[in-house]
Protein backbone atom coordinates (compact mmCIF):
# COMPACT_ATOMS: atom_id res chain seq x y z
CA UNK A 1 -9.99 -4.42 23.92
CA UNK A 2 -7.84 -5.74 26.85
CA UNK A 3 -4.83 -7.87 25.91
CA UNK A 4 -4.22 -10.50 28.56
CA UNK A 5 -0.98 -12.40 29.14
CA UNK A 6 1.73 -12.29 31.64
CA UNK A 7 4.10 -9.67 32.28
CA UNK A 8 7.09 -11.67 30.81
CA UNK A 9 4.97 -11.57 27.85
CA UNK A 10 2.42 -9.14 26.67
CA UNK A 11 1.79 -6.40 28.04
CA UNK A 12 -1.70 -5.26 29.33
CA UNK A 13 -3.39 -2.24 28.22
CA UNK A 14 -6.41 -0.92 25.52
CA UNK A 15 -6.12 -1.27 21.55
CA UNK A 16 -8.17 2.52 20.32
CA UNK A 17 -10.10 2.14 17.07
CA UNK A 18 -6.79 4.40 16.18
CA UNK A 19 -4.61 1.52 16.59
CA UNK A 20 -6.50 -1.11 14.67
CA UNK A 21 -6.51 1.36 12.14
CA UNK A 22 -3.23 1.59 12.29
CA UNK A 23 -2.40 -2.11 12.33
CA UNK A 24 -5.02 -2.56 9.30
CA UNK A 25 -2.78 0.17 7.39
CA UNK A 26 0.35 -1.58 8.07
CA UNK A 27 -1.08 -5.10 7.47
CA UNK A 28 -2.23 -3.50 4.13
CA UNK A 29 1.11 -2.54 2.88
CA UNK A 30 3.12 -5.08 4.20
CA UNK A 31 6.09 -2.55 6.03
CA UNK A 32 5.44 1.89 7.39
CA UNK A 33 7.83 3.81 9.51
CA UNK A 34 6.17 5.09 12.51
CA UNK A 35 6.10 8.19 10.65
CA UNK A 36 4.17 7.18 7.92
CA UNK A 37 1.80 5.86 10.48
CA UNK A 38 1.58 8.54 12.47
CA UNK A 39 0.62 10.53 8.98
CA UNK A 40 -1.59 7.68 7.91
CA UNK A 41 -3.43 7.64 11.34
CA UNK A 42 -2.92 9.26 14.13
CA UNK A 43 -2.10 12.93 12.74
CA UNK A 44 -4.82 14.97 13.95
CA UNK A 45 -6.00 18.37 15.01
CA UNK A 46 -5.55 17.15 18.08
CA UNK A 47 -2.92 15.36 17.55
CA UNK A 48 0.33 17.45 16.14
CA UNK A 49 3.20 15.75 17.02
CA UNK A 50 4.25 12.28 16.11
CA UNK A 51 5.41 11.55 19.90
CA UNK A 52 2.38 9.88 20.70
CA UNK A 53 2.33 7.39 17.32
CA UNK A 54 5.95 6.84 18.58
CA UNK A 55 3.84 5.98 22.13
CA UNK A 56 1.41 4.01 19.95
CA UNK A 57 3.73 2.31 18.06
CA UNK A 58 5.98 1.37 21.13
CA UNK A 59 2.68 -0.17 22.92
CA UNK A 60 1.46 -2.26 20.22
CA UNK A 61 5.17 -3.38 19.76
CA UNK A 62 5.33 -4.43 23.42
CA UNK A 63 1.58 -5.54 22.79
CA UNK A 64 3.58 -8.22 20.04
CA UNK A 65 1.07 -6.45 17.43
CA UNK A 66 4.11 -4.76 15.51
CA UNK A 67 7.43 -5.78 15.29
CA UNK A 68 10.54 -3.70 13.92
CA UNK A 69 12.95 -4.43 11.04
CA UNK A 70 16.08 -2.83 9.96
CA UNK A 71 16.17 -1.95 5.99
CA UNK A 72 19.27 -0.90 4.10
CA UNK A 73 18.56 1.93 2.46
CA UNK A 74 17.71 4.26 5.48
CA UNK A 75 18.47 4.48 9.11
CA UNK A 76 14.39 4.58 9.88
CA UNK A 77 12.46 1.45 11.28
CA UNK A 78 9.85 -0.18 9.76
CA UNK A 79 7.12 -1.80 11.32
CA UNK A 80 5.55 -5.18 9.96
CA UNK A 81 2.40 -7.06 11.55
CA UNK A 82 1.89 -10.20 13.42
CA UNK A 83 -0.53 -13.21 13.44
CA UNK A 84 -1.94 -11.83 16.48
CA UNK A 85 -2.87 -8.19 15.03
CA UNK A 86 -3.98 -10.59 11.69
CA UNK A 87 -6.44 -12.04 14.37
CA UNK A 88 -7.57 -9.14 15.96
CA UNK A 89 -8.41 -7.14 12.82
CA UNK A 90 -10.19 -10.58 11.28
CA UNK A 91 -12.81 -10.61 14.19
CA UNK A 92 -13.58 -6.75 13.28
CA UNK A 93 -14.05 -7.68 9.51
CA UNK A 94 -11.45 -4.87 8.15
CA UNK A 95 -10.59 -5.67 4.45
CA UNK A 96 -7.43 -6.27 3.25
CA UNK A 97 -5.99 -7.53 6.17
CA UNK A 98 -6.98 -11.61 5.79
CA UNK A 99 -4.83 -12.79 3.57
CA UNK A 100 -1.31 -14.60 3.85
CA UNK A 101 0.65 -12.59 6.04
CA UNK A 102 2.98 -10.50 4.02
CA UNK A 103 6.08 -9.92 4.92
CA UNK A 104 8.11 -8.25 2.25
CA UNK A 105 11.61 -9.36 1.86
CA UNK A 106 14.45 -6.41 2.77
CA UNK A 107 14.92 -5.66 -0.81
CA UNK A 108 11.08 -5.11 -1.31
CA UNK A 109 11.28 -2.53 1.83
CA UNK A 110 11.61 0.66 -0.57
CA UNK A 111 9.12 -0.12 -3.17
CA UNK A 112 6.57 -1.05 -0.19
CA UNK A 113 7.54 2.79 1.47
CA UNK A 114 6.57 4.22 -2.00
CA UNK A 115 3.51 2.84 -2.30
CA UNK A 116 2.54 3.59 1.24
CA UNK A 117 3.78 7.32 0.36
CA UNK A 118 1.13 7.41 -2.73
CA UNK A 119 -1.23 6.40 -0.35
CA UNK A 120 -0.75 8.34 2.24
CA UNK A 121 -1.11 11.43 -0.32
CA UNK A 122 -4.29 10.10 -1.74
CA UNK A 123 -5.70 9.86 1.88
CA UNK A 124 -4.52 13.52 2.25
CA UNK A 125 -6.25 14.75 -1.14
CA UNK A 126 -9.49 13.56 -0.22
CA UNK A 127 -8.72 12.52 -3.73
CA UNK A 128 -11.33 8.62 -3.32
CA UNK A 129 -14.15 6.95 -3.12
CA UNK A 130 -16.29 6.37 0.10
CA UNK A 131 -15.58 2.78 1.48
CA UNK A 132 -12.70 0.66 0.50
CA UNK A 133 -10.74 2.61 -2.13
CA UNK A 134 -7.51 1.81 -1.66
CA UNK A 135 -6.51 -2.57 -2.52
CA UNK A 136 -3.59 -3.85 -2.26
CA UNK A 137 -1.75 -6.27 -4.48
CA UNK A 138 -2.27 -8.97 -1.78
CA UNK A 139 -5.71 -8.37 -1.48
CA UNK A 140 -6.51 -8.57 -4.95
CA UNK A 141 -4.83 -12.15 -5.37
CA UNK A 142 -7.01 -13.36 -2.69
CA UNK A 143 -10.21 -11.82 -4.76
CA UNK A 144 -12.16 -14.17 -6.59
CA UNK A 145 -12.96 -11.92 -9.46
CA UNK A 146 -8.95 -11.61 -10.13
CA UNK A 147 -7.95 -14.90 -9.68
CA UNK A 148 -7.95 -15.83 -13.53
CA UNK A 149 -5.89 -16.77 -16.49
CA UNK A 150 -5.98 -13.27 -17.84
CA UNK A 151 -3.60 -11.74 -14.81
CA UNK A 152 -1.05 -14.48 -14.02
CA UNK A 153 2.10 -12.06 -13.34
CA UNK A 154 0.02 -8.80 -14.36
CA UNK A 155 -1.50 -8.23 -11.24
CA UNK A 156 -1.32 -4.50 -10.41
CA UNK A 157 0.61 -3.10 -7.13
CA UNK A 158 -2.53 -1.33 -6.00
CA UNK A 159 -5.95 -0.45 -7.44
CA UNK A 160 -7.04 2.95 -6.13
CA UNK A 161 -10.59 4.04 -6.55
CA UNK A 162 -11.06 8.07 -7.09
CA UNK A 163 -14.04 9.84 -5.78
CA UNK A 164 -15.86 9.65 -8.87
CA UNK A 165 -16.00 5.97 -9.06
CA UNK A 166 -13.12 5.81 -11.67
CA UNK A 167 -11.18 2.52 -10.78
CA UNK A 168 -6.65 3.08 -11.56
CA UNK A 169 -4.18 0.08 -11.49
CA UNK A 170 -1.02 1.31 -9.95
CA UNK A 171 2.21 0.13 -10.84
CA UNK A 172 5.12 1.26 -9.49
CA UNK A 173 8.26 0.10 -11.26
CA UNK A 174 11.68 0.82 -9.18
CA UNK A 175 13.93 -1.17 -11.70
CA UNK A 176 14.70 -1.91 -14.79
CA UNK A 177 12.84 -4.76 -16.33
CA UNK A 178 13.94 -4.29 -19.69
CA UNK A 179 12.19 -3.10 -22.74
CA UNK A 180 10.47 -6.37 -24.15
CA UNK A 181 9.04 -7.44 -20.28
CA UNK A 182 8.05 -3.72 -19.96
CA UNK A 183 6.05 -3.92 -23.40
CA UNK A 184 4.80 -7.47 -22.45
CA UNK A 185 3.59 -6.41 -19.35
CA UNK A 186 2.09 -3.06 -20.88
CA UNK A 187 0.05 -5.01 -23.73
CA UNK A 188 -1.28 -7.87 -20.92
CA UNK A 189 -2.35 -4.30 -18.93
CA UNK A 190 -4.30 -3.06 -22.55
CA UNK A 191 -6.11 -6.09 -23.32
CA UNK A 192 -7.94 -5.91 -19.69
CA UNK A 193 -8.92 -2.06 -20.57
CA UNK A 194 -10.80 -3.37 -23.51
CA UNK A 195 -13.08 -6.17 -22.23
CA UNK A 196 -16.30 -5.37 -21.29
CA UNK A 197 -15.41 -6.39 -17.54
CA UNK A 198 -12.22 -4.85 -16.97
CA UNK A 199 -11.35 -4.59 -13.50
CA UNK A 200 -10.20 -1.22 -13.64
CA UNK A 201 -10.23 1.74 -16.19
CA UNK A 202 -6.88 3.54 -15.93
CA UNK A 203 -3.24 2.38 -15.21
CA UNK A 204 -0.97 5.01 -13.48
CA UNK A 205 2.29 3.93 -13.65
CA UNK A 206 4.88 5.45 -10.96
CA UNK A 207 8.65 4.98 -12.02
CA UNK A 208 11.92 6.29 -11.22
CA UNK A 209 15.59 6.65 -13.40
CA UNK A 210 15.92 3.99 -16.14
CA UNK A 211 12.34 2.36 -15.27
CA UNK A 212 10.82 5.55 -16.07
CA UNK A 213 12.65 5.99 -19.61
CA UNK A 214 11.86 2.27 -20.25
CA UNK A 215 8.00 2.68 -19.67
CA UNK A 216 8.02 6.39 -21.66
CA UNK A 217 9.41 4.74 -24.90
CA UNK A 218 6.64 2.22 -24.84
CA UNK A 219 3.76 4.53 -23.35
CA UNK A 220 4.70 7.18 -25.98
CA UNK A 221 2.79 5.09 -28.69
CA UNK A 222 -1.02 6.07 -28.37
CA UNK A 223 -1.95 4.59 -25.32
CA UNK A 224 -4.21 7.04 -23.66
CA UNK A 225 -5.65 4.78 -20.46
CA UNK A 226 -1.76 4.74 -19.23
CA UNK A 227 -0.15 7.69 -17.07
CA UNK A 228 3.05 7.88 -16.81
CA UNK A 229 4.84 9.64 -13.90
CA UNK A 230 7.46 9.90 -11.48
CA UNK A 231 7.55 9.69 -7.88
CA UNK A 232 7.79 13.31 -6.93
CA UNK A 233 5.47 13.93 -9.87
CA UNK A 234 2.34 12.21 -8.62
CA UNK A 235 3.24 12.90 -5.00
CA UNK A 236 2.96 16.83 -6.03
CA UNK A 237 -0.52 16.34 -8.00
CA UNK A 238 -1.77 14.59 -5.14
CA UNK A 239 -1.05 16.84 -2.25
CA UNK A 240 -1.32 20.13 -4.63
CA UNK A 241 2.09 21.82 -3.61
């Protein structure tokens, strides 16, 4: 596609089926680093080195497609979305990528990156269904079939669909909630596993430090729909290493 504008502007140039990809991807999870795209996207056997995402990345910028934000936690960029990749990406019908634009607040930054890194290393595995397998929270709100009663404030992070049709809630959990929201939140999870039209079959829940110990002393009653693991743990199951 040509972009038009002026040269105070917009620059002119061609958006690759690569980069609406790659806009789709970030749209999806609200904030990547140009690494993460380049991993998400644009890593190739052709393409080894993550200079040319960082070319990418710097076009579509200029292109006002991306812009950049500073978090606080690490030195990196991040990359968020506009309006006028929103447009683009509506006229080619890519899913996930209609709803309110999301723009996670600083302090969300690191639990969007960890999501993004799950991801990523599902994407790797091969470990997913053909077609849309990966949701995000957003995209779920703006789903008919979720907007109900029965999710209010229990709406997973992600929903992840494995290669053998198998349909897993993700929630990742970076802080402490305490003990009775954890066990509130786990029970509202339990009694969507039962009904006959659950909208997913497993719940893997990602959590790191206190979160983690929270979540085990609820998860160690007999709960056997509910993973439990930490970040490093699921990234290393995924990828195999």
């Amino acid at each position: 596609m040509l972009i038009e504008g002026s040269a105070s502007s917009v620059v002119s140039g061609v958006v690759t089926e690569r980069d609406e990809l790659a806009l789709s991807w970030v749209l999806s999870q609200g904030v990547m680093t140009v690494d993460q795209i380049y991993r998400a996207v644009y890593a190739s056997d052709s393409v080894k080195s993550s200079r040319y995402a960082y070319r990418r990345v710097q076009f579509l910028e200029e292109s006002r497609y991306l812009f950049a934000v500073h978090a606080s936690h690490k030195k990196e960029r991040f990359l968020k979305a506009t309006k006028r990749a929103q447009a683009l990406l509506a006229l080619k019908a890519y899913p996930d990528v209609t709803r309110i634009l999301h723009s996670p607040a600083l302090s969300e930054i690191p639990h969007a990156e960890v999501l993004t890194e799950i991801r990523i290393a599902i994407a790797k595995s091969g470990k997913h269904g053909e077609g849309v397998w990966w949701r995000s929270e957003g995209s779920l709100l703006e789903d008919p079939s979720f907007l109900n009663e029965r999710f209010n404030d229990l709406m997973p992070d992600a929903l992840w669909v494995t290669k053998s049709g198998r349909r897993i809630a993700i929630e990742f959990e970076r802080t402490r909630k305490g003990i009775i929201r954890i066990r509130k939140k786990v029970q509202g999870l339990d009694r969507e596993l039962i009904r006959g039209d659950a909208s997913f079959d497993l719940v893997l829940w990602v959590a790191v430090d206190g979160a983690y110990r929270d979540l085990k002393s609820v998860l160690l009653e007999d709960r056997p729909k509910h993973t439990l693991r930490t970040v490093a743990e699921v990234l290393k199951e995924l990828t195999g290493e």
